[in-house]
Protein backbone atom coordinates (compact mmCIF):
# COMPACT_ATOMS: atom_id res chain seq x y z
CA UNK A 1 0.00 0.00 0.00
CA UNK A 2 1.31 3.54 -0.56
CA UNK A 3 0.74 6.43 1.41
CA UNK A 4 -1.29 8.52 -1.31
CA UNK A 5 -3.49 5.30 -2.10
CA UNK A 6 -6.85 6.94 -3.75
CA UNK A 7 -5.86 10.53 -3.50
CA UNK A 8 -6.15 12.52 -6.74
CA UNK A 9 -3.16 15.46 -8.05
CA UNK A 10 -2.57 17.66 -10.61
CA UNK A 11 0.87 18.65 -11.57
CA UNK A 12 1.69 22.28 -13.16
CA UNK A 13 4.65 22.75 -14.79
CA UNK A 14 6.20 19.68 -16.07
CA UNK A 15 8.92 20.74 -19.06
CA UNK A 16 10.32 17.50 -19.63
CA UNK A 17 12.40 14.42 -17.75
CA UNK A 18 14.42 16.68 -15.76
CA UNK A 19 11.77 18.66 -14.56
CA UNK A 20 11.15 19.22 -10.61
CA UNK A 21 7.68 18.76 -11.20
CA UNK A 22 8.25 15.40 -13.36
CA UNK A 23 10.33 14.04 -10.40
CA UNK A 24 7.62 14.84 -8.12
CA UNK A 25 4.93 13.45 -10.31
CA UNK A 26 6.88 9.76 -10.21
CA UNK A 27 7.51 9.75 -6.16
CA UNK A 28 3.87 10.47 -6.24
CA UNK A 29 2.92 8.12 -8.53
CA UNK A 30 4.72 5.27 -6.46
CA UNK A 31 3.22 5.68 -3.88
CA UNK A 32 -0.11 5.58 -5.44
CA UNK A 33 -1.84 8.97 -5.95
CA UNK A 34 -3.26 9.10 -9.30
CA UNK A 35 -2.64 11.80 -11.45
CA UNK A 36 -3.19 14.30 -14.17
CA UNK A 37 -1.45 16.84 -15.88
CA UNK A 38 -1.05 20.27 -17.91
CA UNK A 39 1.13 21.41 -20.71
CA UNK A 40 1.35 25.03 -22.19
CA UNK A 41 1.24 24.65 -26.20
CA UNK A 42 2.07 22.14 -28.50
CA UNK A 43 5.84 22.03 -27.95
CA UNK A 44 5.02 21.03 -24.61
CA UNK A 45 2.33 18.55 -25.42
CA UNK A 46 4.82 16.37 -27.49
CA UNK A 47 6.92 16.59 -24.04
CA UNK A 48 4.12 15.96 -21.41
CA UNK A 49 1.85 13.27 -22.99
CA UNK A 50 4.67 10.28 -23.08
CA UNK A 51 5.48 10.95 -19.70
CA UNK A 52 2.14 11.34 -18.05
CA UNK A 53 0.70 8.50 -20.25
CA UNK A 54 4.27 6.55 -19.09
CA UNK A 55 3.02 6.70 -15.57
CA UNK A 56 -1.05 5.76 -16.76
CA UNK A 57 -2.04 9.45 -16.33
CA UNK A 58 -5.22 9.31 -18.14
CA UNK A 59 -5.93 13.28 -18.58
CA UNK A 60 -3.83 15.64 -19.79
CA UNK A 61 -4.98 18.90 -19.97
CA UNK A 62 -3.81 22.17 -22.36
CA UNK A 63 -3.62 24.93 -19.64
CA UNK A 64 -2.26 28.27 -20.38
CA UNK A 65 -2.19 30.23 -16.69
CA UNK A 66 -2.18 33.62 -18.05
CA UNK A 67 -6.14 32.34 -19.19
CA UNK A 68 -8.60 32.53 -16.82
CA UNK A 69 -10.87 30.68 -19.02
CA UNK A 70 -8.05 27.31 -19.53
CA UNK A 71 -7.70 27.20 -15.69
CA UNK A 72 -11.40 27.12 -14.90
CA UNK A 73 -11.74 24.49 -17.74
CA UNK A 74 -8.90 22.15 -16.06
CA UNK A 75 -10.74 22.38 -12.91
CA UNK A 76 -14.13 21.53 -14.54
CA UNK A 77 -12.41 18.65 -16.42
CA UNK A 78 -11.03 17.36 -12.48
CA UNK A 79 -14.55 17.65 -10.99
CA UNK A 80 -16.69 15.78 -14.13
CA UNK A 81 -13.76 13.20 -13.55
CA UNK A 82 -13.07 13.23 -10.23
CA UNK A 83 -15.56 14.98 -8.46
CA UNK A 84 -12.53 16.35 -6.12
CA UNK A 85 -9.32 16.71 -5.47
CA UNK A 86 -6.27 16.46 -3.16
CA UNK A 87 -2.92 18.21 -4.04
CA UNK A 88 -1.77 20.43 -6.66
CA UNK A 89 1.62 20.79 -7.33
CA UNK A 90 1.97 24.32 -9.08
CA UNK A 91 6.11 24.39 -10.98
CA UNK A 92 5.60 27.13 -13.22
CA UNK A 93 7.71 30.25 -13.88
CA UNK A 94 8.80 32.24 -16.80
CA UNK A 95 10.69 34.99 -17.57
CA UNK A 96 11.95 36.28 -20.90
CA UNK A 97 15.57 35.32 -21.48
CA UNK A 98 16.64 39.11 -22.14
CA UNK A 99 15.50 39.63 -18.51
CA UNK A 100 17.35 37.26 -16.66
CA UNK A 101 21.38 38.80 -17.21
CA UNK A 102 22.54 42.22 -16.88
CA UNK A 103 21.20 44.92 -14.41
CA UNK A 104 17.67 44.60 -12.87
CA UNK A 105 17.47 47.67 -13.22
CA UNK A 106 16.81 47.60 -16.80
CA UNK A 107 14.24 45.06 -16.24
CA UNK A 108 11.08 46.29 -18.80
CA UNK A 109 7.61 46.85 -17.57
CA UNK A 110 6.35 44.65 -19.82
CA UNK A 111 8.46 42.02 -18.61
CA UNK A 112 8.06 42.22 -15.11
CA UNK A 113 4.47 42.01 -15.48
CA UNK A 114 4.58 38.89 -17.19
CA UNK A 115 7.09 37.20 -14.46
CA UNK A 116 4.75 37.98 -11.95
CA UNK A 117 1.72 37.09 -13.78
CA UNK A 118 3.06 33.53 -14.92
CA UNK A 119 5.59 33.11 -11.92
CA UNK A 120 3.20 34.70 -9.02
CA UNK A 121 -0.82 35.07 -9.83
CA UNK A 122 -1.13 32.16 -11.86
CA UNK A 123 -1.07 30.53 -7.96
CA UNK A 124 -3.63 32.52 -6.68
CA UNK A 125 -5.59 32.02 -10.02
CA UNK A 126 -5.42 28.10 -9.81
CA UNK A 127 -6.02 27.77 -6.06
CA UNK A 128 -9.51 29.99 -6.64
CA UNK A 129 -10.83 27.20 -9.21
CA UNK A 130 -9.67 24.49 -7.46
CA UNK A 131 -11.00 25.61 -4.45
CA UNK A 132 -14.61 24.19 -4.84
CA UNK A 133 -12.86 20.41 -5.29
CA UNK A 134 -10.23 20.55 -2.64
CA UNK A 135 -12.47 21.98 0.21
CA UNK A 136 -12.94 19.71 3.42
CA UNK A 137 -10.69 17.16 2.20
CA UNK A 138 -7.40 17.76 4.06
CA UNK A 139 -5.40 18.74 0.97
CA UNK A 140 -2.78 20.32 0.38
CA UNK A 141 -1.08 22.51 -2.71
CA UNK A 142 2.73 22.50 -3.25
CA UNK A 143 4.73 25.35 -5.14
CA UNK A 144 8.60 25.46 -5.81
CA UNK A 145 10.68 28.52 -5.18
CA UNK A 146 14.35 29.48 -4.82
CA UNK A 147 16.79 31.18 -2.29
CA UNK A 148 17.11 34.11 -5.43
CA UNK A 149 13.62 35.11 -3.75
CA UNK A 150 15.25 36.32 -0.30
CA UNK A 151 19.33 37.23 -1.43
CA UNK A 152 20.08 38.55 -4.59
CA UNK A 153 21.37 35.95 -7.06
CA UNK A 154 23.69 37.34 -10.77
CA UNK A 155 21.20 36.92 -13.18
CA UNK A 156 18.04 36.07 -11.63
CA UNK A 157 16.91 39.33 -11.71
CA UNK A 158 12.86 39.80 -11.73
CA UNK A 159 12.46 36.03 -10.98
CA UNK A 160 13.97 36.68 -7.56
CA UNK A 161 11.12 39.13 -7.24
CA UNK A 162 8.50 37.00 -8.47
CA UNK A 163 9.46 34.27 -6.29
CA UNK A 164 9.24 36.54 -3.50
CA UNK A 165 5.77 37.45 -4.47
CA UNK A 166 5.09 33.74 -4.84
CA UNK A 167 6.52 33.17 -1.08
CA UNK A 168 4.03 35.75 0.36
CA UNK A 169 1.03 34.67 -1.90
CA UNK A 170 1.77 31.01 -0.26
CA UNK A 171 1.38 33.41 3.12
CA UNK A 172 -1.73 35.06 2.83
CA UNK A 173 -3.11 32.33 0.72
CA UNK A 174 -2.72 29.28 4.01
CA UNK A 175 -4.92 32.26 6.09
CA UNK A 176 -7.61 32.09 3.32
CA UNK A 177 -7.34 28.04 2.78
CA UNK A 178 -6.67 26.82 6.55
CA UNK A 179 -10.53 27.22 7.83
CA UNK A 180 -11.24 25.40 4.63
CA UNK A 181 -9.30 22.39 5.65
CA UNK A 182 -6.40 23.20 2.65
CA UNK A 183 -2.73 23.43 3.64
CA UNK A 184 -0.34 25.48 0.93
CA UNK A 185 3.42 25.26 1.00
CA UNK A 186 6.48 26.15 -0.57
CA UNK A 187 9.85 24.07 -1.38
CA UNK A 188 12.69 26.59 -1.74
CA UNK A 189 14.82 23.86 -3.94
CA UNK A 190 18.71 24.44 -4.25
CA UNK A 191 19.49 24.54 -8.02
CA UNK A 192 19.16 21.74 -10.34
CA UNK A 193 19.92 21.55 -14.14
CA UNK A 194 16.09 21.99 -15.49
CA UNK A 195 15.21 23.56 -18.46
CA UNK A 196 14.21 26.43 -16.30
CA UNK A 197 17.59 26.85 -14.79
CA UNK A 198 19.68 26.63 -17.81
CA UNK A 199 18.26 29.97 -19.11
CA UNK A 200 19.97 31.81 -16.43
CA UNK A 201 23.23 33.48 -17.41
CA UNK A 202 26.06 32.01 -14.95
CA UNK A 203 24.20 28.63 -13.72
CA UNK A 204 27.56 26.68 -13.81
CA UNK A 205 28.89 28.79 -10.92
CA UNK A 206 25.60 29.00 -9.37
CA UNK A 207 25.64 24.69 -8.99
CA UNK A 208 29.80 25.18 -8.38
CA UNK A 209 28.96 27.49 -5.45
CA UNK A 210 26.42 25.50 -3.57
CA UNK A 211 28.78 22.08 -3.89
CA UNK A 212 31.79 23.77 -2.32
CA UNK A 213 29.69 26.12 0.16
CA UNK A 214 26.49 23.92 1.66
CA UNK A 215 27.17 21.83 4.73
CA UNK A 216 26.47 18.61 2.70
CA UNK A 217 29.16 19.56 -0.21
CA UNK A 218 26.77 18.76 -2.65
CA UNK A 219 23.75 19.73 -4.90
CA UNK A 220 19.97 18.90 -4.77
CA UNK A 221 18.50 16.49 -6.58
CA UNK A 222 14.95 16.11 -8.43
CA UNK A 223 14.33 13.35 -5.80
CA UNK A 224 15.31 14.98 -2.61
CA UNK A 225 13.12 17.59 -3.76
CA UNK A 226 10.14 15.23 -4.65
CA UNK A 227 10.73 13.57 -1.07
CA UNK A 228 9.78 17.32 0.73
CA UNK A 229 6.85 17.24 -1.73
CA UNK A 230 5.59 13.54 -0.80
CA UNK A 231 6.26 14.77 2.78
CA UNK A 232 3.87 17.78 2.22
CA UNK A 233 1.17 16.62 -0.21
CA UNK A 234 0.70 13.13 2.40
CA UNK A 235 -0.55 13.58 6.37
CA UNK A 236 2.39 13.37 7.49
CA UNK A 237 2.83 16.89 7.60
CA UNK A 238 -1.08 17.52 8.55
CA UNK A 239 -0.15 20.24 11.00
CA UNK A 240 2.36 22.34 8.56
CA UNK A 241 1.16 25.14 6.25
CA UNK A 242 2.00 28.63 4.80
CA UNK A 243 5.56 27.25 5.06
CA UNK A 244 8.89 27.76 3.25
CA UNK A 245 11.06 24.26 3.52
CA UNK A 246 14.41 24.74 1.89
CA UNK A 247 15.74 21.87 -0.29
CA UNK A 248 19.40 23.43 -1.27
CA UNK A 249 21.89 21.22 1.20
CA UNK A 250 22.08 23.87 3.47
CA UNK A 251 23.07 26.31 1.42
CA UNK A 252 20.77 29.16 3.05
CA UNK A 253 22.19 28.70 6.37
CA UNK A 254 25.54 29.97 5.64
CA UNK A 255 27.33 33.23 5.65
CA UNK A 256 30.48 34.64 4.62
């Protein structure tokens, strides 16, 4: 028997293999919550559908998060075939590539709003329609963040400050959900070589850094961070929400 036997999820964010979210999707397969998933165009359709479908996801869902109108028709999808739900795991940020090197102070309205919106809101906007599924059920919604959110990191730029608006939306958001019988929390995951990452100008030395710095002289991995996330998303942590766990080693601990 697993520990999620007969819970339902919906993962967010999967890119590929290497994603966070994809190694979070297996550890909760395995231990036998069943799932479905979203993908964000057709380049990541050809991505998502083998490995869902590897796993014996049965729906798989377009969901663009900047669309109001995609979200609420996931959710709809999850009730006709569900009728509720348990966890969410939400793994989604973007930022245009232009923004994420140089100074942040040449960061472009244009692009800061989109950050945020994709990176930020698109929380808030999927915990409102799931909402209606997820309350009285002791469940519990997962997001990923990283230490660029509370120190500044080269390059990461307006995603630090759309994971910070992510950390506090996680905040206010376990206020709103706890009466509701909802926990929300946040894995702060040392880096890993995702698709994600390797956008951002300098990653080498980013991964270099934490190996010779963090008290375990070594980098994350897709599974220690899908470990916090079976931790969170099972009752085992049925007294923990609005929380910030950091995945990185160690790394945040240390100063000069």
């Amino acid at each position: 028997m697993g520990m999620l036997d007969n819970k339902k999820g919906v993962i967010f964010g999967v890119a590929n293999e290497r994603s966070l979210a994809w190694g979070i999707a297996q550890t909760l397969h395995n231990e036998g919550m069943e799932l479905a998933f979203t993908y964000a165009g057709e380049a990541f359709e050809s991505r998502v559908k083998p490995l869902a479908e590897s796993i014996g996801s049965k729906i798989i869902l377009p969901c663009d998060v900047t669309d109001d109108n995609q979200i609420n028709s996931v959710f709809e999808t999850l009730k006709k075939e569900w009728g509720g739900l348990d966890g969410i795991v939400h793994s989604l940020a973007f930022a245009k590539t232009e923004e994420l090197k140089g100074e942040f102070l040449n960061t472009t309205r244009e692009g800061f709003k989109l950050a945020l919106d994709v990176s930020a809101y698109s929380l808030v906007a999927l915990v409102k329609a799931a909402i209606p599924l997820m309350e009285g059920r002791d469940s519990c919604i997962v997001t990923l963040s990283y230490y660029g959110s509370e120190k500044v990191i080269s390059n990461y730029n307006v995603m630090g400050v759309a994971k910070a608006a992510l950390e506090t939306c996680v905040r206010y958001l376990a206020v709103d959900l706890g009466p509701k019988k909802v926990r929300i929390n946040t894995i702060s995951a040392g880096p890993v070589k995702t698709l994600a990452a390797m956008g951002i100008s300098g990653f080498k030395g980013i991964l270099d850094m934490v190996e010779a710095k963090s008290p375990l002289k070594r980098n994350v991995t897709p599974e220690d961070v899908a470990k916090t996330a079976l931790y969170l998303l099972s009752p085992l942590s049925s007294g923990v929400t609005g929380e910030i766990i950091h995945v990185d080693a160690g790394y945040n601990i240390m100063g000069i």
